[in-house]
PDB file of N, CA and C in Angstrom:
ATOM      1  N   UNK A   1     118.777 116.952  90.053  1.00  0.00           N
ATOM      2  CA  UNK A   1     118.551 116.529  88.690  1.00  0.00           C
ATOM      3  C   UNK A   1     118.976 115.072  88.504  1.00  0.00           C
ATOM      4  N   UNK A   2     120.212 114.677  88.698  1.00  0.00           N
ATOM      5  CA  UNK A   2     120.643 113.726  88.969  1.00  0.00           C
ATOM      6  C   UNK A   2     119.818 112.283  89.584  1.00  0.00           C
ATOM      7  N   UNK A   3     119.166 112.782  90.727  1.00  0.00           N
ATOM      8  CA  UNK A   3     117.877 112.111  91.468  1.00  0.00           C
ATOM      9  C   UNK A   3     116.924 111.820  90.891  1.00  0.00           C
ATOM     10  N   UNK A   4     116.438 112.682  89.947  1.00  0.00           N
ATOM     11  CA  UNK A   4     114.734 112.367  89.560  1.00  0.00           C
ATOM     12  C   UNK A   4     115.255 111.596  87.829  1.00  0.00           C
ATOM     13  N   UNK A   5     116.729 111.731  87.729  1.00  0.00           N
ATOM     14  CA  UNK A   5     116.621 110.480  86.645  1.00  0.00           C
ATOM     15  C   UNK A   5     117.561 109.363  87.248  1.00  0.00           C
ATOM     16  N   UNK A   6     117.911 109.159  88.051  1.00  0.00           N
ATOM     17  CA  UNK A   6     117.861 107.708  88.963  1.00  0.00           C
ATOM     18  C   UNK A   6     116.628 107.228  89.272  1.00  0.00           C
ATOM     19  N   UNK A   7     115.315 108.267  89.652  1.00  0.00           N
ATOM     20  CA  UNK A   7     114.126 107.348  89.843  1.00  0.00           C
ATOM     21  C   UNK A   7     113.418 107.575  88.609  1.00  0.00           C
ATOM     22  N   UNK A   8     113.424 108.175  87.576  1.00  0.00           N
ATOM     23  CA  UNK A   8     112.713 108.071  86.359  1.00  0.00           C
ATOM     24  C   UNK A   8     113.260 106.197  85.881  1.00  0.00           C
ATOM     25  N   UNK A   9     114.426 106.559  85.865  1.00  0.00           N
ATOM     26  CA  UNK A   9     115.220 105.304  85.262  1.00  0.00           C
ATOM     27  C   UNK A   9     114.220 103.504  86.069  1.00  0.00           C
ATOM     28  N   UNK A  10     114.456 104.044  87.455  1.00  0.00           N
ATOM     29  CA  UNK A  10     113.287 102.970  88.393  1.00  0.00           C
ATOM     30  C   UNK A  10     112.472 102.423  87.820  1.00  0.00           C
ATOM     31  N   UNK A  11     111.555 103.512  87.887  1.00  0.00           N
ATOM     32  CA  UNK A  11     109.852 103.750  87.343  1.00  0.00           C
ATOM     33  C   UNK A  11     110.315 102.789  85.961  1.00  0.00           C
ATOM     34  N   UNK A  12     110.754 102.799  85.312  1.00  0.00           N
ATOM     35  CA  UNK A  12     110.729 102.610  83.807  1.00  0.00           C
ATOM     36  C   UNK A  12     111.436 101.410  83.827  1.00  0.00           C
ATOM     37  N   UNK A  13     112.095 100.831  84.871  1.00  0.00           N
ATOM     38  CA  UNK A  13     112.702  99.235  84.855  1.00  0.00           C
ATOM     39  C   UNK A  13     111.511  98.768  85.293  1.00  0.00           C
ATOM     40  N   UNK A  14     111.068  99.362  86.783  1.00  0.00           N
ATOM     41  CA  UNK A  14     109.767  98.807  86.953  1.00  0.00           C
ATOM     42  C   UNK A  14     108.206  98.021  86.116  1.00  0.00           C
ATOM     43  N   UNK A  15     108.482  99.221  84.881  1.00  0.00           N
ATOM     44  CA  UNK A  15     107.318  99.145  84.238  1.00  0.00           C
ATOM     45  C   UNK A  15     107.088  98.153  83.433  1.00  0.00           C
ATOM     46  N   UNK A  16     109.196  98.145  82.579  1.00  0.00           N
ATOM     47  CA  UNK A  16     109.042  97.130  81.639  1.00  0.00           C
ATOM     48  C   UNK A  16     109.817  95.788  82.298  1.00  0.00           C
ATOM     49  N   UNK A  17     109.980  95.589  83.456  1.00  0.00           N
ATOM     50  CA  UNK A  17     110.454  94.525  84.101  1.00  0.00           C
ATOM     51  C   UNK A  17     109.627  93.331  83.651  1.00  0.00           C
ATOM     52  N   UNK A  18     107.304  93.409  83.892  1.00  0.00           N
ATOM     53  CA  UNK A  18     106.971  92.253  82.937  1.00  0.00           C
ATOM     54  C   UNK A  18     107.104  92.090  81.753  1.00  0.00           C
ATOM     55  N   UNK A  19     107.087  92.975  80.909  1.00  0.00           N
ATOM     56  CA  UNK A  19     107.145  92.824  79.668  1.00  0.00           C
ATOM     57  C   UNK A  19     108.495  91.625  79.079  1.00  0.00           C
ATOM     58  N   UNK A  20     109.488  92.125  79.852  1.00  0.00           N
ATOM     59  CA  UNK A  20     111.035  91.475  80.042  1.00  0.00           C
ATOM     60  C   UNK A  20     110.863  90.043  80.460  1.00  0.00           C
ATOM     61  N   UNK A  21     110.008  89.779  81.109  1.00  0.00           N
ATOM     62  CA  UNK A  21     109.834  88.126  81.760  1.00  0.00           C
ATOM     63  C   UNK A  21     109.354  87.741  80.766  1.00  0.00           C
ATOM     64  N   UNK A  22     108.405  88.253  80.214  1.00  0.00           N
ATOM     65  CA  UNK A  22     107.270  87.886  79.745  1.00  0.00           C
ATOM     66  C   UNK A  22     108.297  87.288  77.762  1.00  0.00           C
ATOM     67  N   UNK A  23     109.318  87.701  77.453  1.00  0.00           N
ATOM     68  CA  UNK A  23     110.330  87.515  76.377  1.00  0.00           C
ATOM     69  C   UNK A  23     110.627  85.692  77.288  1.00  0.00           C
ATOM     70  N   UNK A  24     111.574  86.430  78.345  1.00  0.00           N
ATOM     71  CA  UNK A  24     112.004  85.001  78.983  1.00  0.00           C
ATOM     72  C   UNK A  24     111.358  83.670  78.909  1.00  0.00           C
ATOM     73  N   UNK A  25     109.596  84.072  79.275  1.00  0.00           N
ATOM     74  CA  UNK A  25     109.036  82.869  79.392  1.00  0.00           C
ATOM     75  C   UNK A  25     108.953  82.281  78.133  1.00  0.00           C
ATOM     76  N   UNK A  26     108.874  83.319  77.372  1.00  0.00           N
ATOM     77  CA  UNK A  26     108.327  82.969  75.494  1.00  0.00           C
ATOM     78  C   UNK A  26     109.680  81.593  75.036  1.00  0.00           C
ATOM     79  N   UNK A  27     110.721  82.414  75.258  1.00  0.00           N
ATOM     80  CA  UNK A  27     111.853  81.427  75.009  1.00  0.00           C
ATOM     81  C   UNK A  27     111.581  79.787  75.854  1.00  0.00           C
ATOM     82  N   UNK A  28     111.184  79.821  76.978  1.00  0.00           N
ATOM     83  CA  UNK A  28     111.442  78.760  77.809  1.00  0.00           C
ATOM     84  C   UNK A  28     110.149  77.671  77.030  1.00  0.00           C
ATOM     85  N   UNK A  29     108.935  78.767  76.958  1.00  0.00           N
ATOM     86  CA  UNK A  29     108.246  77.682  76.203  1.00  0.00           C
ATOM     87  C   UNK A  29     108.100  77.096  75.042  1.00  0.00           C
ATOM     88  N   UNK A  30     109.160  78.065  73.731  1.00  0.00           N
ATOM     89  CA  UNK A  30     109.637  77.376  72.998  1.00  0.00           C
ATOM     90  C   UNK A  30     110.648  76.412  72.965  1.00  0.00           C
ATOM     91  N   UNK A  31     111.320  76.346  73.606  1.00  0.00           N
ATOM     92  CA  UNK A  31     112.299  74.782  74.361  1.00  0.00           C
ATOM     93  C   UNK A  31     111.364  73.685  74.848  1.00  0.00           C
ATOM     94  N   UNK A  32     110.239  73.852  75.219  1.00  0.00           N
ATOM     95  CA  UNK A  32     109.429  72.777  76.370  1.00  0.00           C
ATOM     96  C   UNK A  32     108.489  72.277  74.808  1.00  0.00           C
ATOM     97  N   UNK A  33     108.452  73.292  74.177  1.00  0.00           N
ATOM     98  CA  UNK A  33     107.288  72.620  72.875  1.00  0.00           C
ATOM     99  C   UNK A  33     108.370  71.394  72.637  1.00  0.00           C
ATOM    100  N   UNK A  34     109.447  71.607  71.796  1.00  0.00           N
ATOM    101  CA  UNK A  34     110.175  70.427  71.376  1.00  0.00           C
ATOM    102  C   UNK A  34     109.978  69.485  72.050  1.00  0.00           C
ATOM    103  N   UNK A  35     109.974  69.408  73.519  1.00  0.00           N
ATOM    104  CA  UNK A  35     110.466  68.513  74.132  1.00  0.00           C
ATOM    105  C   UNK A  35     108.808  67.433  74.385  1.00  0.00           C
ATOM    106  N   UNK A  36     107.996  68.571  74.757  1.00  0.00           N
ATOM    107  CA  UNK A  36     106.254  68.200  75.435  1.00  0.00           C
ATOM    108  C   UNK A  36     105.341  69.638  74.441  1.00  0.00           C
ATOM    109  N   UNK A  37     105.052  68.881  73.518  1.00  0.00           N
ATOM    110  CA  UNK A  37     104.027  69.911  72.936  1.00  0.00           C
ATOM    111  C   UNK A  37     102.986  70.772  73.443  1.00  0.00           C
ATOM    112  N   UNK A  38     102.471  69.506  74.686  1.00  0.00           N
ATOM    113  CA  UNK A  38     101.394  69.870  75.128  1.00  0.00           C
ATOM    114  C   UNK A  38     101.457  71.186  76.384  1.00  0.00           C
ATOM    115  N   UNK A  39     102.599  70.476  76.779  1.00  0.00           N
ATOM    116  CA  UNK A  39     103.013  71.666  77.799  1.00  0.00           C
ATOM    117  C   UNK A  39     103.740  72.690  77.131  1.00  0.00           C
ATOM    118  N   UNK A  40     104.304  73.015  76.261  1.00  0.00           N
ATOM    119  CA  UNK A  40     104.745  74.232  75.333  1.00  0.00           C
ATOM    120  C   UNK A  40     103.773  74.926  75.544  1.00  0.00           C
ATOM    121  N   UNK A  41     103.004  74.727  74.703  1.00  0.00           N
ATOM    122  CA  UNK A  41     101.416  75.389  74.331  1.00  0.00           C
ATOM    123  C   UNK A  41     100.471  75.373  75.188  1.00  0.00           C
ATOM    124  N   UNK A  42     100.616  75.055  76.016  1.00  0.00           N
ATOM    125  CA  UNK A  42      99.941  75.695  77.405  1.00  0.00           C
ATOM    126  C   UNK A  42     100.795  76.625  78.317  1.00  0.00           C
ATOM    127  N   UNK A  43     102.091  76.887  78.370  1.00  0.00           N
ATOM    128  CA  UNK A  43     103.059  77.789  78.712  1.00  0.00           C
ATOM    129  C   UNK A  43     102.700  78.935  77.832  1.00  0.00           C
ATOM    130  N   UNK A  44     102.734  78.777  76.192  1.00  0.00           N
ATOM    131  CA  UNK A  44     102.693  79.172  74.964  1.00  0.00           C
ATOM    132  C   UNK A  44     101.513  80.259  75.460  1.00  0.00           C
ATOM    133  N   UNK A  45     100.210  79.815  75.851  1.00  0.00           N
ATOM    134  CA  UNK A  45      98.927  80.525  75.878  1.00  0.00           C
ATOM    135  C   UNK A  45      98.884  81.156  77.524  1.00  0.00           C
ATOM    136  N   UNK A  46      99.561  80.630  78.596  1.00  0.00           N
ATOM    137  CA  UNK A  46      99.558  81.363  79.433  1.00  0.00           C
ATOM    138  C   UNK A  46     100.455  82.255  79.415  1.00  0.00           C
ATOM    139  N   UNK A  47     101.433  82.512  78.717  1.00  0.00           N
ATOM    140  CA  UNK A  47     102.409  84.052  78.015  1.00  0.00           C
ATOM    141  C   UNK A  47     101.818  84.549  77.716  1.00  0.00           C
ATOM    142  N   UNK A  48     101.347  84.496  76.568  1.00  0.00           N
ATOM    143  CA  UNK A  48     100.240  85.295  76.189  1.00  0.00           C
ATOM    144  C   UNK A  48      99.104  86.313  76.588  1.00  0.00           C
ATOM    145  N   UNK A  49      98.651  85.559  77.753  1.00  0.00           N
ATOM    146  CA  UNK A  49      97.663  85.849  78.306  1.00  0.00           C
ATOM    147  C   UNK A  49      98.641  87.016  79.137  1.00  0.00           C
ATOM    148  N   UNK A  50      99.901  86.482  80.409  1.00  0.00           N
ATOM    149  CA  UNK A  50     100.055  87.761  81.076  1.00  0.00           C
ATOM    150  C   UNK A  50     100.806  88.524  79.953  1.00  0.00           C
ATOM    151  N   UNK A  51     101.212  88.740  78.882  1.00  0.00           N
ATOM    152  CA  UNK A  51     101.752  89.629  78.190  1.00  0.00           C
ATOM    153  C   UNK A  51     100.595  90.370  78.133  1.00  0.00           C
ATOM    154  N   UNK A  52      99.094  89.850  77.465  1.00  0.00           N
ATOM    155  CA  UNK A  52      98.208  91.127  77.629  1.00  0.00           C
ATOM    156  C   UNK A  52      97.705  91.837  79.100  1.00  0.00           C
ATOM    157  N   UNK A  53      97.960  91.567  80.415  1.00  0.00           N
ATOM    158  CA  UNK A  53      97.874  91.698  81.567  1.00  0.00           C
ATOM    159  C   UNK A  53      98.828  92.679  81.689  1.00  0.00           C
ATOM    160  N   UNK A  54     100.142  92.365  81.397  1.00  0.00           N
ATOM    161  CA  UNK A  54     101.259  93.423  81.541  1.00  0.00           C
ATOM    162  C   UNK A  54     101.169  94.615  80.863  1.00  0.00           C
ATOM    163  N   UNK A  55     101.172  94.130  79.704  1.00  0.00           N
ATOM    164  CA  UNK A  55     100.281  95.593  78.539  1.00  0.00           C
ATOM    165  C   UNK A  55      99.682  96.535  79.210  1.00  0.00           C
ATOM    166  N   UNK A  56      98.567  96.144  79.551  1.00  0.00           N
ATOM    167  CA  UNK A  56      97.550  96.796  80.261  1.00  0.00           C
ATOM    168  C   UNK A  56      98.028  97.495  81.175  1.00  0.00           C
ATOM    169  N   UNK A  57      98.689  96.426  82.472  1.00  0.00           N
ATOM    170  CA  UNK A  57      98.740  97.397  83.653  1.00  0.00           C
ATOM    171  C   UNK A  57      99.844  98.456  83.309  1.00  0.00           C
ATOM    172  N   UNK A  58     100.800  98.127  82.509  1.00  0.00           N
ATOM    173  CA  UNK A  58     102.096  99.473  82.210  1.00  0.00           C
ATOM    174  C   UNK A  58     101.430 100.745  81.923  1.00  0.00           C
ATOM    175  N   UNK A  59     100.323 100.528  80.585  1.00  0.00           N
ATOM    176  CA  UNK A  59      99.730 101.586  80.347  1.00  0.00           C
ATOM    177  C   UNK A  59      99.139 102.071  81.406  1.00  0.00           C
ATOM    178  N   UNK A  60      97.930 101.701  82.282  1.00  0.00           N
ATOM    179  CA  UNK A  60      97.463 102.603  83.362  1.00  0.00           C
ATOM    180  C   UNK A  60      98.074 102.900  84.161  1.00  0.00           C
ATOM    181  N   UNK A  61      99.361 102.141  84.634  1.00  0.00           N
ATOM    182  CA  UNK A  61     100.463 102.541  85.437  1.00  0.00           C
ATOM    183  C   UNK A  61     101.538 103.613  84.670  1.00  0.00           C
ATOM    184  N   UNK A  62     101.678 103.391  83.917  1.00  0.00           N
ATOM    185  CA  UNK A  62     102.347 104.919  83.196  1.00  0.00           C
ATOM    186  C   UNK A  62     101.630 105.813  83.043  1.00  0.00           C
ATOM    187  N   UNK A  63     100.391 106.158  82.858  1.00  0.00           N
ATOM    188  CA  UNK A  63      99.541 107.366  83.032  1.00  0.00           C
ATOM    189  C   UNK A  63      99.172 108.084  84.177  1.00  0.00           C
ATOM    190  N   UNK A  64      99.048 106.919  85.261  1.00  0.00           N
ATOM    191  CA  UNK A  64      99.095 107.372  86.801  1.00  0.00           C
ATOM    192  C   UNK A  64     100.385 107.890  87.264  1.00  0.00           C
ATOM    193  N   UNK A  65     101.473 107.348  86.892  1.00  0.00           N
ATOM    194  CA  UNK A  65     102.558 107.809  87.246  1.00  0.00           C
ATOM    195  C   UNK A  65     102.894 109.085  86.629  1.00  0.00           C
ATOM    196  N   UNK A  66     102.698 109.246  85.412  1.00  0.00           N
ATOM    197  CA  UNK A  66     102.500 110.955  84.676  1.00  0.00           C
ATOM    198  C   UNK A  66     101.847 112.110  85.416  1.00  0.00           C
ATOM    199  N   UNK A  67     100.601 110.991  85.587  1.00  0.00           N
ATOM    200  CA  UNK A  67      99.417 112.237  86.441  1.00  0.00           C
ATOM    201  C   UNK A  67     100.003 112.693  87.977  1.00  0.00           C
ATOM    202  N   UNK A  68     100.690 112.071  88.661  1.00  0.00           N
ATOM    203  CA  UNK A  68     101.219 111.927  90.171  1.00  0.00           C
ATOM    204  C   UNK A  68     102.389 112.889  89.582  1.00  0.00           C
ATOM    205  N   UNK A  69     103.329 112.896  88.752  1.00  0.00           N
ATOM    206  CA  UNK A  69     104.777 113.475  88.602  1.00  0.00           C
ATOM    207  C   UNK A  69     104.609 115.017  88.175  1.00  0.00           C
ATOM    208  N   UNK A  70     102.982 114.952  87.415  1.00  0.00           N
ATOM    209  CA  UNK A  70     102.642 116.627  87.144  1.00  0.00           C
ATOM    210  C   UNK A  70     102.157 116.578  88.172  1.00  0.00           C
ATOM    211  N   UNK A  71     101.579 116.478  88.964  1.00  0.00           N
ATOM    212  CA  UNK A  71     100.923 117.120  90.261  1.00  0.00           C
ATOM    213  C   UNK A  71     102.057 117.765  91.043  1.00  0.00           C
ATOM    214  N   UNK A  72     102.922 116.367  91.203  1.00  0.00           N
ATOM    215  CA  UNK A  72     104.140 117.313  92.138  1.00  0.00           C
ATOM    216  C   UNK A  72     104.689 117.980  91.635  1.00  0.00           C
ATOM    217  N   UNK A  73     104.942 118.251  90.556  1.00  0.00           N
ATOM    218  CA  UNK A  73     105.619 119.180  90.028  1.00  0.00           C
ATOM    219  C   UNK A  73     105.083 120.681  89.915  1.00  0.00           C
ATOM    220  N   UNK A  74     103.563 120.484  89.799  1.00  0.00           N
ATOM    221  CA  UNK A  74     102.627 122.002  90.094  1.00  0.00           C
ATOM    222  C   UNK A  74     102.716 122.228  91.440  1.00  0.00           C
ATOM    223  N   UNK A  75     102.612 121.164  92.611  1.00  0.00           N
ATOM    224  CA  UNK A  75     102.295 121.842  93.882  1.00  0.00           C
ATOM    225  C   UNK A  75     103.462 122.432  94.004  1.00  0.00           C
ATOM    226  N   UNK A  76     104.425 121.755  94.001  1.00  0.00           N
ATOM    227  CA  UNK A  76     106.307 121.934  94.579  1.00  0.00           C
ATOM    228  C   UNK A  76     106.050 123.766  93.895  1.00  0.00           C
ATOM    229  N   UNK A  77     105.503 124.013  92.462  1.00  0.00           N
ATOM    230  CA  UNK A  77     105.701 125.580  91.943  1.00  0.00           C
ATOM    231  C   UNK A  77     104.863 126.124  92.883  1.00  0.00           C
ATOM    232  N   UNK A  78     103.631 125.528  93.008  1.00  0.00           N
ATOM    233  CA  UNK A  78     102.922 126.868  94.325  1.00  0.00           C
ATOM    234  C   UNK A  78     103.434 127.051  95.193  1.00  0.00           C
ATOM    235  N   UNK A  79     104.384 125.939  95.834  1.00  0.00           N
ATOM    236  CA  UNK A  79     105.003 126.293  97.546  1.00  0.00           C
ATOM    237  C   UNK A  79     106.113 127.373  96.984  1.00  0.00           C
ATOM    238  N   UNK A  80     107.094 127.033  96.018  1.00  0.00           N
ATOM    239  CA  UNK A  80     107.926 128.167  95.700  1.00  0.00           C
ATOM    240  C   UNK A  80     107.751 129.177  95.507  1.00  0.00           C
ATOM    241  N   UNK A  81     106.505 129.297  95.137  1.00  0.00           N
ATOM    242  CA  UNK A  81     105.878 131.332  94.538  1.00  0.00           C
ATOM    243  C   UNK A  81     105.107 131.701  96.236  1.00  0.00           C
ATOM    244  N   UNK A  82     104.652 130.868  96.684  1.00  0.00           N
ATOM    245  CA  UNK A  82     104.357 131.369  98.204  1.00  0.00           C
ATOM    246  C   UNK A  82     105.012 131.918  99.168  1.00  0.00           C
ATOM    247  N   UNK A  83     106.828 131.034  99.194  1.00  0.00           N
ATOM    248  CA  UNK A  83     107.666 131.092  99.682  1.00  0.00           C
ATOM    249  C   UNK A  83     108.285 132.266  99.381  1.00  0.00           C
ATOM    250  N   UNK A  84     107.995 132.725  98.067  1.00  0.00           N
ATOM    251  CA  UNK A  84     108.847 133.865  97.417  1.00  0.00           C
ATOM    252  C   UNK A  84     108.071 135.173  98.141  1.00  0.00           C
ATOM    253  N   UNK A  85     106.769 135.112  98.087  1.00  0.00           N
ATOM    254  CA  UNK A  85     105.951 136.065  98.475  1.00  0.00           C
ATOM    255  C   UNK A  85     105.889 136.105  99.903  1.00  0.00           C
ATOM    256  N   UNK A  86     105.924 135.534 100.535  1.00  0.00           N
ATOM    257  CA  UNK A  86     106.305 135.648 101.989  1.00  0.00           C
ATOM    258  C   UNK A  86     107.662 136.181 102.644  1.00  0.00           C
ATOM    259  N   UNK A  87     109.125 135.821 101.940  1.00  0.00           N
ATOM    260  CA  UNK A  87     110.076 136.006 102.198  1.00  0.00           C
ATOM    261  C   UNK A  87     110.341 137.715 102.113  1.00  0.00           C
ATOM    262  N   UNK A  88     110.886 137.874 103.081  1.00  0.00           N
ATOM    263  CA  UNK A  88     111.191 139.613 103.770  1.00  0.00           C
ATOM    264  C   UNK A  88     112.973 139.933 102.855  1.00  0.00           C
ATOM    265  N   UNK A  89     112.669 139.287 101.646  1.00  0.00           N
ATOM    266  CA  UNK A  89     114.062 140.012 100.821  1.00  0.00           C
ATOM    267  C   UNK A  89     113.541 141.154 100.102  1.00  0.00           C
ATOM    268  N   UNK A  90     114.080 142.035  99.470  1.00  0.00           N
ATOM    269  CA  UNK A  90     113.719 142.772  98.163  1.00  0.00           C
ATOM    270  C   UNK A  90     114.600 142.087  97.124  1.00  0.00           C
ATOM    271  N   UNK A  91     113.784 142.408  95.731  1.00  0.00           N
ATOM    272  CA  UNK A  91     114.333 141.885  94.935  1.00  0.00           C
ATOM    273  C   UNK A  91     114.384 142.793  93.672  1.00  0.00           C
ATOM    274  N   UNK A  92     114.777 143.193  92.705  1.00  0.00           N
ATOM    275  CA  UNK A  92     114.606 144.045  91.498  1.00  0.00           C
ATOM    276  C   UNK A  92     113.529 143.004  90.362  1.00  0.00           C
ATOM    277  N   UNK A  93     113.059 144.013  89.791  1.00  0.00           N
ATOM    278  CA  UNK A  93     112.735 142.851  88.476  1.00  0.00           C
ATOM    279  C   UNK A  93     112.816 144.325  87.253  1.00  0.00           C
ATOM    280  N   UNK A  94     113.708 142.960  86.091  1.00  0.00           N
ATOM    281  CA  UNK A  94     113.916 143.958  85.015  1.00  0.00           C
ATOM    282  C   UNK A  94     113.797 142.979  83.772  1.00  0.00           C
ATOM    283  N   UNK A  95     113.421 144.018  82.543  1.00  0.00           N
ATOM    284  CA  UNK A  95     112.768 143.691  81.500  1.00  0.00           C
ATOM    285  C   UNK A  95     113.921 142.898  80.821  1.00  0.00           C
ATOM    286  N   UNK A  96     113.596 142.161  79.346  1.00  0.00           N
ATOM    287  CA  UNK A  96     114.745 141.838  78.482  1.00  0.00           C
ATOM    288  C   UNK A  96     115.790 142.372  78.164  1.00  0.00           C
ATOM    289  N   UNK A  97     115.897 143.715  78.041  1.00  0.00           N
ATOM    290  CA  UNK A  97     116.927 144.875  77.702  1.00  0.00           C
ATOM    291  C   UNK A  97     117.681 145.262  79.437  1.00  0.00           C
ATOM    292  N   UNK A  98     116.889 144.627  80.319  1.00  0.00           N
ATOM    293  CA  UNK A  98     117.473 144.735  81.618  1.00  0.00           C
ATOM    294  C   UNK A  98     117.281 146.084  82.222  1.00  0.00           C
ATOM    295  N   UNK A  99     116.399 146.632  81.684  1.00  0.00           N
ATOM    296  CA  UNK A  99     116.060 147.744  82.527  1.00  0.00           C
ATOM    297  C   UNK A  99     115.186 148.093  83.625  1.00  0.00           C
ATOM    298  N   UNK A 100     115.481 148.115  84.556  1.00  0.00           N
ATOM    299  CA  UNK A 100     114.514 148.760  86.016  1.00  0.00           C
ATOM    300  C   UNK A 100     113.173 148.635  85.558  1.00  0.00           C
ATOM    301  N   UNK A 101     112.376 147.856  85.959  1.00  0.00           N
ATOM    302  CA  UNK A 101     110.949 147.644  85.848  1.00  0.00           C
ATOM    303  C   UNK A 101     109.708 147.868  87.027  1.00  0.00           C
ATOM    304  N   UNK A 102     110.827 146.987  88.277  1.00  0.00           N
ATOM    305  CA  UNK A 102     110.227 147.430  89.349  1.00  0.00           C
ATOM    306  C   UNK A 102     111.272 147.360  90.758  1.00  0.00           C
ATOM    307  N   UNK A 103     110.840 147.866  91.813  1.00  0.00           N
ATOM    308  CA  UNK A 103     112.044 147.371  93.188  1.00  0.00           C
ATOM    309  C   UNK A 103     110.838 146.594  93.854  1.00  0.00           C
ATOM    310  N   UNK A 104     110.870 145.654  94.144  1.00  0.00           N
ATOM    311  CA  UNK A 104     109.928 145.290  95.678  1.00  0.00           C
ATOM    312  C   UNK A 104     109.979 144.846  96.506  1.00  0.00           C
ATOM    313  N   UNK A 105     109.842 144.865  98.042  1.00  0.00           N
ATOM    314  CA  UNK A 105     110.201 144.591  98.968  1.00  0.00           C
ATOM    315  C   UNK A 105     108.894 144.035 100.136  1.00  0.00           C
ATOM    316  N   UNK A 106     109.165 142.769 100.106  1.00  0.00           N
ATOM    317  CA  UNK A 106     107.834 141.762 100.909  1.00  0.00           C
ATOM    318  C   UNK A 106     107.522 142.887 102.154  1.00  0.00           C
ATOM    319  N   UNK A 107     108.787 143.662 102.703  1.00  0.00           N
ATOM    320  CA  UNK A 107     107.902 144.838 104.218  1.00  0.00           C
ATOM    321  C   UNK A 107     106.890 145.383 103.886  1.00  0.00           C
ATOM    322  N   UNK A 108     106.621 145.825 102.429  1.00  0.00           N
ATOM    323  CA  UNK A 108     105.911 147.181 101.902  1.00  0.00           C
ATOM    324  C   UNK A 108     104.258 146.271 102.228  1.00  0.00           C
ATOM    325  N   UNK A 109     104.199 145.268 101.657  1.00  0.00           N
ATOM    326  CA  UNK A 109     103.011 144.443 101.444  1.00  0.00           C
ATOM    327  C   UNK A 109     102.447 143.924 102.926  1.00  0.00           C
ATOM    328  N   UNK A 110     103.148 143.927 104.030  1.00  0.00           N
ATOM    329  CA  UNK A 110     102.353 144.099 105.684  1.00  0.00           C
ATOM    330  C   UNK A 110     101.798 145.198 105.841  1.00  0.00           C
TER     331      UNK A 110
END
């Protein structure tokens, strides 16, 4: 548990890491306007520009990364219910009130 929010935490520095520059540069080219207008505002409009670049890719990169994190998360459940059904334990299964529902034992099913 511990693990998958050390790399959730990743994923999500990762994502907004441009967005984060993209503040930095804003500041730097408001310092350079004072100084060179011309170069402000050409800093000014190339921010801009990758701020909408970054936008973009976070979003399709956060949706891919959603779509990839449910996948593993469905396959990882099929290998476990396979694993369960293969394994030579018996196990009980009982209702809410905890009563005897069934016994079963993976030998019976060879």
């Amino acid at each position: 548990m511990k693990r998958e929010k050390n790399i959730s935490r990743r994923v999500a520095l990762n994502l907004w890491l441009p967005i984060i520059v993209v503040v930095f540069i804003l500041v730097a080219a408001l310092g350079v306007i004072e100084v060179n207008p011309g170069l402000g505002y050409t800093i000014l409009v190339g921010d801009v520009i990758y701020l909408i670049a970054a936008v973009l890719c976070y979003e399709y990169t956060e949706k891919m990364i959603s779509k990839e994190f449910l996948a593993a998360g469905f396959e990882q459940s099929q290998i476990q219910k396979q694993i369960l059904k293969e394994l030579p334990v018996p196990y009980v299964m009982t209702d809410q009130m905890v009563r005897l529902s069934g016994i079963m034992n993976s030998f019976q099913r060879l």
